[in-house]
Protein backbone atom coordinates (compact mmCIF):
# COMPACT_ATOMS: atom_id res chain seq x y z
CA UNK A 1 -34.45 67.62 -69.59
CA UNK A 2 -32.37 70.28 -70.68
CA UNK A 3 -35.14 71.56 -72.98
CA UNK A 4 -37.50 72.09 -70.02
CA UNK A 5 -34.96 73.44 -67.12
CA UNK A 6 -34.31 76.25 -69.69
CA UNK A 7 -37.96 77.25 -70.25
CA UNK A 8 -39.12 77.29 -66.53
CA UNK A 9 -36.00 78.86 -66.13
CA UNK A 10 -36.15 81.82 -69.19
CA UNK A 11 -39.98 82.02 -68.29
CA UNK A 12 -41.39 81.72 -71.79
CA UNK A 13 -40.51 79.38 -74.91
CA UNK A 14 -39.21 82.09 -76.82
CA UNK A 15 -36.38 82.82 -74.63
CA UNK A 16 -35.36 79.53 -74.15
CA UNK A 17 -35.43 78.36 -77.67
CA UNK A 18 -33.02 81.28 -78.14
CA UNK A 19 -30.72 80.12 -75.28
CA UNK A 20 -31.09 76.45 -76.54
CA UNK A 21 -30.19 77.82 -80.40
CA UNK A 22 -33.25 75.44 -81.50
CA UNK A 23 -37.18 76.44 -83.01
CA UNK A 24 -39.98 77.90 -80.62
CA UNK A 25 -42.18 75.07 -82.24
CA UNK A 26 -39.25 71.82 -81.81
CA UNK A 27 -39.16 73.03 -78.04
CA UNK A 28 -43.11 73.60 -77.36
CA UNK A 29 -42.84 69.69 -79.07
CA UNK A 30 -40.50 68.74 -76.81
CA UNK A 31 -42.05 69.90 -73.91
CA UNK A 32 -45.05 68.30 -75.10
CA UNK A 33 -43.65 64.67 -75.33
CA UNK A 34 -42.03 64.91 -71.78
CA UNK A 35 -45.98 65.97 -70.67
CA UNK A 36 -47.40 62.98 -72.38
CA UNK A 37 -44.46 60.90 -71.27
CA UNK A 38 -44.69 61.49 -67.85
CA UNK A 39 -49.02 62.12 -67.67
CA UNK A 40 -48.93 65.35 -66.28
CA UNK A 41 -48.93 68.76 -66.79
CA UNK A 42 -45.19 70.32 -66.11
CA UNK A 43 -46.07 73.90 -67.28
CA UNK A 44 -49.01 76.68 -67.67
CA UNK A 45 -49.20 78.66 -70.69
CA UNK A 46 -50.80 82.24 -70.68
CA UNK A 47 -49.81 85.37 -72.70
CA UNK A 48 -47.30 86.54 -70.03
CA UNK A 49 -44.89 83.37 -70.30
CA UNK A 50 -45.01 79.78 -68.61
CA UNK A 51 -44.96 78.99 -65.19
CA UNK A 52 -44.02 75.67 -63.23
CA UNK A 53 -46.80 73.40 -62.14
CA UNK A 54 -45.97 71.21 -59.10
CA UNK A 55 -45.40 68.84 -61.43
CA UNK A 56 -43.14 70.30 -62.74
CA UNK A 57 -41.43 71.52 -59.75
CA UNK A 58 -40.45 68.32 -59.03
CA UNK A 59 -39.27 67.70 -62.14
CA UNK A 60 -37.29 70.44 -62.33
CA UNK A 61 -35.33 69.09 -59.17
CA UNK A 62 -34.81 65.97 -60.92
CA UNK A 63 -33.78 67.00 -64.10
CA UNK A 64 -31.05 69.42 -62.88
CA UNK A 65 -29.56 66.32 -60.60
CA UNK A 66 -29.89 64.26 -64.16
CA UNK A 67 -28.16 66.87 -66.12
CA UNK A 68 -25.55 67.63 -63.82
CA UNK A 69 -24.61 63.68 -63.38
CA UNK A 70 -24.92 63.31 -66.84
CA UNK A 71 -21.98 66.41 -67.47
CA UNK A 72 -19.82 64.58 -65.00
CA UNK A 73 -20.33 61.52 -67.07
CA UNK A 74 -19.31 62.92 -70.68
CA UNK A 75 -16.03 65.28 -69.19
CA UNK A 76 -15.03 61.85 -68.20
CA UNK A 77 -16.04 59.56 -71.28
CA UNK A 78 -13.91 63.43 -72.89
CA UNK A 79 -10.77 62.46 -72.44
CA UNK A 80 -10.83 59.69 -74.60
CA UNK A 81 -11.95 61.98 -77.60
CA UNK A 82 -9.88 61.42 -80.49
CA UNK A 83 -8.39 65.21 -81.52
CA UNK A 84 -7.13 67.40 -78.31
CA UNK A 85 -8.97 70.31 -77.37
CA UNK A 86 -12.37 69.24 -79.42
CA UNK A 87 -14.93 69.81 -76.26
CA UNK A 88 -14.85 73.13 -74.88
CA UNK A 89 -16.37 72.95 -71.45
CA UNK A 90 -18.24 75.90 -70.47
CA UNK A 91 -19.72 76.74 -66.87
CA UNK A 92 -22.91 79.40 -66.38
CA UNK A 93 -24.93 80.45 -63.10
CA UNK A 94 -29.05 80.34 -62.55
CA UNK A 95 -30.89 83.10 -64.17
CA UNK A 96 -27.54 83.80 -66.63
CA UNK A 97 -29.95 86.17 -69.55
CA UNK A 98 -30.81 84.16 -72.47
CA UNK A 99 -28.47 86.24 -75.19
CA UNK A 100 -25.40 86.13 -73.04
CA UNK A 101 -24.05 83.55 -75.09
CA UNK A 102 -26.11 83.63 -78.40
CA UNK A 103 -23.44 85.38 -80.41
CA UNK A 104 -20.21 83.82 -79.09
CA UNK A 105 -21.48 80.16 -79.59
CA UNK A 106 -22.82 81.38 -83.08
CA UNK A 107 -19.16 82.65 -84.14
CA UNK A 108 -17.65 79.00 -82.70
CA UNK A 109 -19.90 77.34 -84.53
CA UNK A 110 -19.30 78.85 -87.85
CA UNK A 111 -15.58 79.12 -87.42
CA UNK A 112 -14.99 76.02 -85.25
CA UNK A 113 -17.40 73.36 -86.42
CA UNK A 114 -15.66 70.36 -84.83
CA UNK A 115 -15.87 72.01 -81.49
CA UNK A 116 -18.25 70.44 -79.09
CA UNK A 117 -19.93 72.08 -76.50
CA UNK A 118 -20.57 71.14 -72.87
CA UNK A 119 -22.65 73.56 -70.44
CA UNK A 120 -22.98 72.76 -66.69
CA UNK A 121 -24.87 74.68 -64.46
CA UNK A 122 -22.64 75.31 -61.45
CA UNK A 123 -22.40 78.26 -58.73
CA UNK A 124 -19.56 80.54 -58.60
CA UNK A 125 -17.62 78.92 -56.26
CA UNK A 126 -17.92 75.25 -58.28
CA UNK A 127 -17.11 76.93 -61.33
CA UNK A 128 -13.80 78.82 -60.09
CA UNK A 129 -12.96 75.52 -58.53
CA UNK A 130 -13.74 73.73 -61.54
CA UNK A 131 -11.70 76.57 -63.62
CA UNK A 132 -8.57 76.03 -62.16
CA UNK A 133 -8.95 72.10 -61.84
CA UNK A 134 -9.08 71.96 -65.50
CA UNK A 135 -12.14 70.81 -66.09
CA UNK A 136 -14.13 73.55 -66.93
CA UNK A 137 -12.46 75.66 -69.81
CA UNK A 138 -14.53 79.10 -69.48
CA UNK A 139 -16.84 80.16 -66.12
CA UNK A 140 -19.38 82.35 -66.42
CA UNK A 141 -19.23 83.66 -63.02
CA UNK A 142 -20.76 86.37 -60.53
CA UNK A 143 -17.43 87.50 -58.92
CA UNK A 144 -14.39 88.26 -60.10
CA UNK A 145 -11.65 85.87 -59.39
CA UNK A 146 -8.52 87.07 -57.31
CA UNK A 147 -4.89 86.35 -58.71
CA UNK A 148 -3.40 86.14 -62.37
CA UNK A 149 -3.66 82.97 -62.99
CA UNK A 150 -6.79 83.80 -64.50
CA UNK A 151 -8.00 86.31 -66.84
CA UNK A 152 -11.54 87.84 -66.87
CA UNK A 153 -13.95 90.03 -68.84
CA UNK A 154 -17.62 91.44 -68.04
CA UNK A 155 -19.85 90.87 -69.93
CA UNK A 156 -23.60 91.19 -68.04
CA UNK A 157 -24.81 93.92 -65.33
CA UNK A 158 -28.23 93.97 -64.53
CA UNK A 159 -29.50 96.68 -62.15
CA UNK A 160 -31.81 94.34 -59.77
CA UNK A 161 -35.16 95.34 -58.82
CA UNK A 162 -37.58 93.53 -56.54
CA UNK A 163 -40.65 91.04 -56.60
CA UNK A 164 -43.28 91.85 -53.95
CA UNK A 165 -47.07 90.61 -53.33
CA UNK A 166 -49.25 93.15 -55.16
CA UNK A 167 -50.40 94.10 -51.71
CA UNK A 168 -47.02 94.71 -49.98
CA UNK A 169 -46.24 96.73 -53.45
CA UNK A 170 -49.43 98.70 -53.40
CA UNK A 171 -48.33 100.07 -49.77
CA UNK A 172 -44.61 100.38 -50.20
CA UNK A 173 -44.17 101.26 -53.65
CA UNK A 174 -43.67 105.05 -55.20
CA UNK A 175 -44.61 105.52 -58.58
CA UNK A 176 -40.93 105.29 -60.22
CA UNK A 177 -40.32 102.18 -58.00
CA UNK A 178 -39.32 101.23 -54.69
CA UNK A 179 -37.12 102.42 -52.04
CA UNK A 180 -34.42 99.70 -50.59
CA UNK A 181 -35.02 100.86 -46.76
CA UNK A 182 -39.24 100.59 -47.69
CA UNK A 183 -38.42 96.30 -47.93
CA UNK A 184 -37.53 97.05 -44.23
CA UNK A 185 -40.09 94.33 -42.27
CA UNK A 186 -40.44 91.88 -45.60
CA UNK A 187 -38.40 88.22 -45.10
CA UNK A 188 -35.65 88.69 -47.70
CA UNK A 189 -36.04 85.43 -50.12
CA UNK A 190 -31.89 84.85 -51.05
CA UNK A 191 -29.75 82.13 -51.39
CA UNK A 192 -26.78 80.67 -49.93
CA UNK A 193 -23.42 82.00 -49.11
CA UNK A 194 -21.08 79.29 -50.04
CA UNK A 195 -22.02 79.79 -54.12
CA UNK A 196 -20.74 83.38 -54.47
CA UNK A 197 -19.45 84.06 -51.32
CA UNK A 198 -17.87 87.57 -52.46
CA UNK A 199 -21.25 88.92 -53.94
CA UNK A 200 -23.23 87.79 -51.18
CA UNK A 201 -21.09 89.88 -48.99
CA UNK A 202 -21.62 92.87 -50.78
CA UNK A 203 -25.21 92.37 -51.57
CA UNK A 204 -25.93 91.81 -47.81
CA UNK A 205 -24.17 94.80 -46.35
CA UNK A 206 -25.90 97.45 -48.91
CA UNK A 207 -29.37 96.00 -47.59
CA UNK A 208 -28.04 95.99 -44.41
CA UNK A 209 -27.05 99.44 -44.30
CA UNK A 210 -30.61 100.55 -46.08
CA UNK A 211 -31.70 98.57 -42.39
CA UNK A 212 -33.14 95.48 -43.71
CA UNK A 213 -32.73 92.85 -40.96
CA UNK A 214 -31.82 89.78 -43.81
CA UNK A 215 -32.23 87.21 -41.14
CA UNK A 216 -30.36 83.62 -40.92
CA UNK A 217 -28.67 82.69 -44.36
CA UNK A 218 -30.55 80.79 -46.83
CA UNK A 219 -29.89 76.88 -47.22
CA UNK A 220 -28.80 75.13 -50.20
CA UNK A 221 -32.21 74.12 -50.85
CA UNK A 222 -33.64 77.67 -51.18
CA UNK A 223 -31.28 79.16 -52.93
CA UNK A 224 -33.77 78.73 -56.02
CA UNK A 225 -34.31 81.22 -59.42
CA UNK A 226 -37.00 84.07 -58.52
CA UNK A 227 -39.82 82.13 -60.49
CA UNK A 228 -39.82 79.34 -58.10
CA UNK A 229 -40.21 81.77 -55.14
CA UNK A 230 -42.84 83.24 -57.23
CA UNK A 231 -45.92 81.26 -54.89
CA UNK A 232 -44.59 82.50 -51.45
CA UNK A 233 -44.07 85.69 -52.34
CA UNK A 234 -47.17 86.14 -53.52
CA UNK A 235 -48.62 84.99 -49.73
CA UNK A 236 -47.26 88.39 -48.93
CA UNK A 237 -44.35 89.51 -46.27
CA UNK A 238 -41.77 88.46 -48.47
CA UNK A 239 -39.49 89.64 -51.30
CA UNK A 240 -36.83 88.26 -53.65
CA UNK A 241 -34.34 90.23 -55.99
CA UNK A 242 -34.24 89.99 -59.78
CA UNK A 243 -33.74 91.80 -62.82
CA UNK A 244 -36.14 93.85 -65.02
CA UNK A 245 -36.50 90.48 -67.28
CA UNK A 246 -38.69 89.16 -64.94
CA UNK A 247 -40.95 92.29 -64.79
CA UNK A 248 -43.07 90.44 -67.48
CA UNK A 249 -43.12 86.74 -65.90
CA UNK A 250 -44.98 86.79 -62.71
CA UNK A 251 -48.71 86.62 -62.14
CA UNK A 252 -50.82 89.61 -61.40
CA UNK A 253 -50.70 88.94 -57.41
CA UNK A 254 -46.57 89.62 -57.39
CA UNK A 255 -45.27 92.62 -58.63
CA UNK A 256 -41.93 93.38 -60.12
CA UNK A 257 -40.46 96.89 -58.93
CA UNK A 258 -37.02 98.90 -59.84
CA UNK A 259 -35.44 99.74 -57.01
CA UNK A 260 -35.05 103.89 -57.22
CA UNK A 261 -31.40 104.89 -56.99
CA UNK A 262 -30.33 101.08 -58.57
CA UNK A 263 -27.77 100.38 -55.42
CA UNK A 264 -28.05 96.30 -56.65
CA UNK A 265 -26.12 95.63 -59.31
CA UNK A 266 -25.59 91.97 -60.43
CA UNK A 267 -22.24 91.30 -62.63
CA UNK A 268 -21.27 88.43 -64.43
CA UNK A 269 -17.82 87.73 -65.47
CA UNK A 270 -16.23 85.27 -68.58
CA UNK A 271 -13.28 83.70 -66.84
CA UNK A 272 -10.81 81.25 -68.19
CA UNK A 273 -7.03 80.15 -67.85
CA UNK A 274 -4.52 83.16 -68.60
CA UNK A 275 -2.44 80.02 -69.78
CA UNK A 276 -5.03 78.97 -72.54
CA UNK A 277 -3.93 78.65 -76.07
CA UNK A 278 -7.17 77.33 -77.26
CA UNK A 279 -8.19 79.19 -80.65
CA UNK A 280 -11.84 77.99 -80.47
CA UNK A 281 -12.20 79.66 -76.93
CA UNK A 282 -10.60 82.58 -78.20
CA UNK A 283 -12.74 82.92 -80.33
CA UNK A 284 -15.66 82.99 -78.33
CA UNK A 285 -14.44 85.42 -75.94
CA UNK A 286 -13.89 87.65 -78.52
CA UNK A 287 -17.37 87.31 -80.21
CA UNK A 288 -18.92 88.16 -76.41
CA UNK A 289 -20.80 91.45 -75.24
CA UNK A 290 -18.52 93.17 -73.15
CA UNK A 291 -20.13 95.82 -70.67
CA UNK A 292 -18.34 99.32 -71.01
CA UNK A 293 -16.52 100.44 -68.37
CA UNK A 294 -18.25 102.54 -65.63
């Protein structure tokens, strides 16, 4: 399950295998056995990536409502681990880039080969929750958490451009990109509030001041990656946000555009107890990317 939320999700095999820290051919196996497991096709192939099949749409529902129950099961079943401080629990975001984490886990590994390591996909707001709770051990977070109780670094900006139907694109687009204010008249394809509350608010009022008229807030329910909301858009009237990664995953009737100027910048922040003493989460902290400052 995890195997296939992390290839519709990266787009391609490659990308995944590298977030998964297993072989392009074990995945592409493993993807094959849930296919012939289940009778259906969950994915198409073609020299651009993978996309979901509706199939695999609804598997992808499933699975992340398996995985996430199945987390909640093993931090309990945790505290009966023999050896204190053995699991280090780790919280990320949708569409977190694939590398984000390829070096730091590599460096616990090598240095801290007892440590285990638990990933749950949570929003911002779970995870900060979940942060000071205790039961997460490092977030991986859009916003930057108020107070000192915690301590953060940055390590990810992406400058976000836009997906658009080839048509809307075609009309609206200049040849270095796309204007914010020229989205004004598409349905804005966003997510909910109540996940990253703080970065909602800020990503709402540029748009709104480049007069895009954003419309009711999005439910839970749509609050999915861009490559879900790849079909509608491509209907036309529509358009989602994402970064350049995605400018070779979509089909040839949605286009991926920079937006000229970059005024949509997407951070995401490694956050964790100021009161830790853990080594092994030291020591992947220390083996992250951080972004330079501004």
């Amino acid at each position: 399950m995890r195997a296939f939320v992390a290839v519709a999700e990266d787009g391609g095999l490659s990308a995944a295998a590298r977030r998964l820290h297993i072989s392009q051919p074990a995945l592409s196996q493993t993807i094959q056995s849930l296919e012939k497991r289940f009778g259906v096709e969950l994915l198409v192939r073609s020299n651009a990536g993978v996309s979901v099949t509706p199939a695999g749409m609804t598997l992808l529902g499933e699975a992340r409502e398996l995985i996430a129950r199945f987390d909640q099961l093993e931090a309990a079943m945790s505290k009966h681990l023999p050896g204190n401080g053995s699991l280090l629990r780790i919280g990320i975001p949708l569409e977190l880039p694939a590398d984000t984490l390829s070096r730091g886990l590599a460096a616990l590994a090598a240095d801290f080969p007892a440590t285990q390591v638990q990933i749950r996909h949570l929003s911002t707001a779970e995870q900060t929750a979940a942060l000071r709770s205790g039961e997460l051990d490092l977030a991986l977070i859009r916003e930057r958490p108020a107070g000192s109780d915690i301590d953060v670094l940055l390590v990810v900006e992406e400058h976000l451009g836009v997906l658009l139907a080839l048509d809307d694109a075609i009309k609206r687009a200049l040849p270095e990109g796309i204007r914010l204010e020229s989205l004004v008249g598409l349905q804005w394809l966003g997510f909910p509030r109540d996940g990253t509350p703080a970065w909602y608010d800020e990503l709402t009022a540029i748009m709104r001041s480049h007069g895009l008229d954003l419309g009711p807030e999005s439910s839970r329910q749509e609050g999915l990656i861009a490559e879900i909301k790849v079909p509608t858009i491509s209907a036309g009237g529509k358009f989602a946000l994402a970064p350049s990664a995605y400018s070779t995953r979509v089909p040839e009737s949605v286009r991926w555009l920079p937006l000229i100027g970059s005024p949509l910048r997407r951070r995401t922040w490694a956050a964790w107890r100021a009161a830790s003493r853990r080594r092994d989460l030291a020591r992947l902290i220390s083996s992250l990317d951080p972004v330079p400052p501004a």
